[in-house]
Protein backbone atom coordinates (compact mmCIF):
# COMPACT_ATOMS: atom_id res chain seq x y z
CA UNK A 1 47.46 46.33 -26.39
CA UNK A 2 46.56 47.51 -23.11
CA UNK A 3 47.34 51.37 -22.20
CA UNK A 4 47.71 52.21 -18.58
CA UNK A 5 48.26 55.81 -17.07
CA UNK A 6 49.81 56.51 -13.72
CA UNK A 7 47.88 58.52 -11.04
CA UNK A 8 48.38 62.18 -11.74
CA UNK A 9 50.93 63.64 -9.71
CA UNK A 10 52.30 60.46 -9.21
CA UNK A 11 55.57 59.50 -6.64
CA UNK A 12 56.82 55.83 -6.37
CA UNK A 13 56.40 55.64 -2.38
CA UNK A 14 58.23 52.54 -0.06
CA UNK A 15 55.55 50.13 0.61
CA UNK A 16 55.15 47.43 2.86
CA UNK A 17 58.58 45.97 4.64
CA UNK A 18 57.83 42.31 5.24
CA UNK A 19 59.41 40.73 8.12
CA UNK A 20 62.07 37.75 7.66
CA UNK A 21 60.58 34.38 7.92
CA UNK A 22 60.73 32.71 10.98
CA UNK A 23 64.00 30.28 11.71
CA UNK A 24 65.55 31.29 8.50
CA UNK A 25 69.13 31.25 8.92
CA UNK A 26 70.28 33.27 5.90
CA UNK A 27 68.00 36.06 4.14
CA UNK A 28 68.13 38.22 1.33
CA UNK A 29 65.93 41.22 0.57
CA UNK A 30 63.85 41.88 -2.70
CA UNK A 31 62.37 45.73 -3.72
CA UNK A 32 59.77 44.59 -6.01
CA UNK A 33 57.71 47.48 -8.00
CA UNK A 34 53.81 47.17 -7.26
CA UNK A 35 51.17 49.20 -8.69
CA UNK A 36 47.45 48.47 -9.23
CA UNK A 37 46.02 50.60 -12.09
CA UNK A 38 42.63 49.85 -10.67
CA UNK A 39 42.98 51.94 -7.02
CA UNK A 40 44.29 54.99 -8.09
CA UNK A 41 47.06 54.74 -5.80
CA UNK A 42 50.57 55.41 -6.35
CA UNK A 43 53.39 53.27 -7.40
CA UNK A 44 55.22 51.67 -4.67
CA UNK A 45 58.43 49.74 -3.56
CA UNK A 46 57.28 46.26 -1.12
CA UNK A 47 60.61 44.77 0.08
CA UNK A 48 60.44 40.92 1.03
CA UNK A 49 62.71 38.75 2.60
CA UNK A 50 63.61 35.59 1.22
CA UNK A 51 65.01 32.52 3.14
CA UNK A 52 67.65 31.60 0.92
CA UNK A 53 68.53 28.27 2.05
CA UNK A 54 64.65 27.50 1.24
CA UNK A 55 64.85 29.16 -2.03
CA UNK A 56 66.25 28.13 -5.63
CA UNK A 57 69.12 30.03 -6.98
CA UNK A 58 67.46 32.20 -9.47
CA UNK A 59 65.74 35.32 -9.10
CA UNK A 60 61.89 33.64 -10.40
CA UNK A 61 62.79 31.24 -7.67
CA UNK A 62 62.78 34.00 -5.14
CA UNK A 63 59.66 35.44 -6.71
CA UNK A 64 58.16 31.93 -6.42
CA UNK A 65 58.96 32.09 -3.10
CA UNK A 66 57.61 35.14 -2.36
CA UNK A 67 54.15 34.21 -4.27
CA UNK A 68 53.78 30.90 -2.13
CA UNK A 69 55.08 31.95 1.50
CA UNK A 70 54.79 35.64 1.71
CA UNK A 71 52.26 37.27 -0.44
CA UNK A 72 49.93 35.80 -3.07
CA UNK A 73 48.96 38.87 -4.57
CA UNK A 74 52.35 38.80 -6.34
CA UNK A 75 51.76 38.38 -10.42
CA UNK A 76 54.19 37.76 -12.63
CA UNK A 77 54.64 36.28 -16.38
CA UNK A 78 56.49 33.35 -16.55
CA UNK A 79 56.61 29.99 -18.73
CA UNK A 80 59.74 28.22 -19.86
CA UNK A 81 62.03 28.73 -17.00
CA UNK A 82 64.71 28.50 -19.50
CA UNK A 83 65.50 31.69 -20.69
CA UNK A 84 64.05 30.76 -24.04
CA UNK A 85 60.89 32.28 -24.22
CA UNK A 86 61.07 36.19 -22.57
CA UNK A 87 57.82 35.88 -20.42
CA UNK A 88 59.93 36.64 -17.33
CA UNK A 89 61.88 39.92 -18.47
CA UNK A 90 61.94 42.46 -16.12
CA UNK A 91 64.36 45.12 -14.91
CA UNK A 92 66.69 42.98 -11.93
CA UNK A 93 68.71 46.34 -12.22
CA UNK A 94 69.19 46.10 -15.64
CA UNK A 95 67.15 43.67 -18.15
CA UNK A 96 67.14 40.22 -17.52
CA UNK A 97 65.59 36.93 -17.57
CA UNK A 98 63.94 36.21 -14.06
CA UNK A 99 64.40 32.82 -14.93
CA UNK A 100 67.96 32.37 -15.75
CA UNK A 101 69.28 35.34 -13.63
CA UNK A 102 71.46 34.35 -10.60
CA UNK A 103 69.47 35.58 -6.99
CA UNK A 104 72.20 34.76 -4.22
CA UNK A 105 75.59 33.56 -4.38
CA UNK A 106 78.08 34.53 -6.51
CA UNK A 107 76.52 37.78 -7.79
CA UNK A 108 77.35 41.30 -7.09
CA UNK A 109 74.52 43.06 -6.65
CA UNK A 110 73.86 46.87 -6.50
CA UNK A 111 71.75 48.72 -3.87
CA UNK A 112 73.36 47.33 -1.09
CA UNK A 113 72.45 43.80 -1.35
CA UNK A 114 68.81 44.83 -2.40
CA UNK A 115 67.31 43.32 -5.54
CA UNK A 116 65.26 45.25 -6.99
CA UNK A 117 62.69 43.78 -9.90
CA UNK A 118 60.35 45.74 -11.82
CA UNK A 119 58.21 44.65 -15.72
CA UNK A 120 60.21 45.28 -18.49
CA UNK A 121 59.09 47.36 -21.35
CA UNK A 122 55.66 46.09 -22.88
CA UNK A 123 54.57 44.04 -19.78
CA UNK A 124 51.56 45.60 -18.14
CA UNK A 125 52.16 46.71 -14.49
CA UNK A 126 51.27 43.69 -12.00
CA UNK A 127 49.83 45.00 -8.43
């Protein structure tokens, strides 16, 4: 298994603050965590916003999204899309399946309406 250190000194910082997409009616914003072991830089917080009415209604929907509209140097694990197999587990404040965990609608979400979606334990850090 893979072992990856953080920059010494290190601070999670806010990243980039995309803008929402153009004509979307109804948004929602995502904090995703991003780091890249390879550039030495600190950990950081992007936030993205996500047309819902474009969008599926689960959080790897949204992340989808993201990956395909908004940035495609989002990585993520993902495979059955069924909440069978664990590839998507990550912290969507607490730990869930991406896959099977509600994004917009009837959930109450902390943070203000923020989602926030970082690897779970024993998933290397995406950038």
């Amino acid at each position: 298994m893979a072992e990856f250190t953080l920059p010494r000194n290190s601070r999670l910082t806010e990243g980039k603050t995309w803008a929402p997409p153009k004509g979307a009616q109804t948004t929602r914003a995502y904090r995703i965590y991003r780091w890249n072991p390879d550039d030495g830089a600190n950990p950081r917080i992007d936030t993205y916003q996500v047309d819902t009415d474009d969008c599926g209604p689960m959080v790897l929907d949204a992340l989808i999204w993201i990956k395909n509209n908004i940035d495609p140097t989002l990585t993520f694990r993902r495979s059955c899309r069924e909440g069978v197999c664990g590839s998507c587990a990550m912290n969507i404040d607490r730990s869930q399946y991406a896959c099977v965990h509600q994004a917009h609608g009837g959930n109450q979400w902390r943070r203000e309406g923020l989602s926030a979606a970082a690897p779970a334990g024993g998933q290397g850090p995406r950038a």
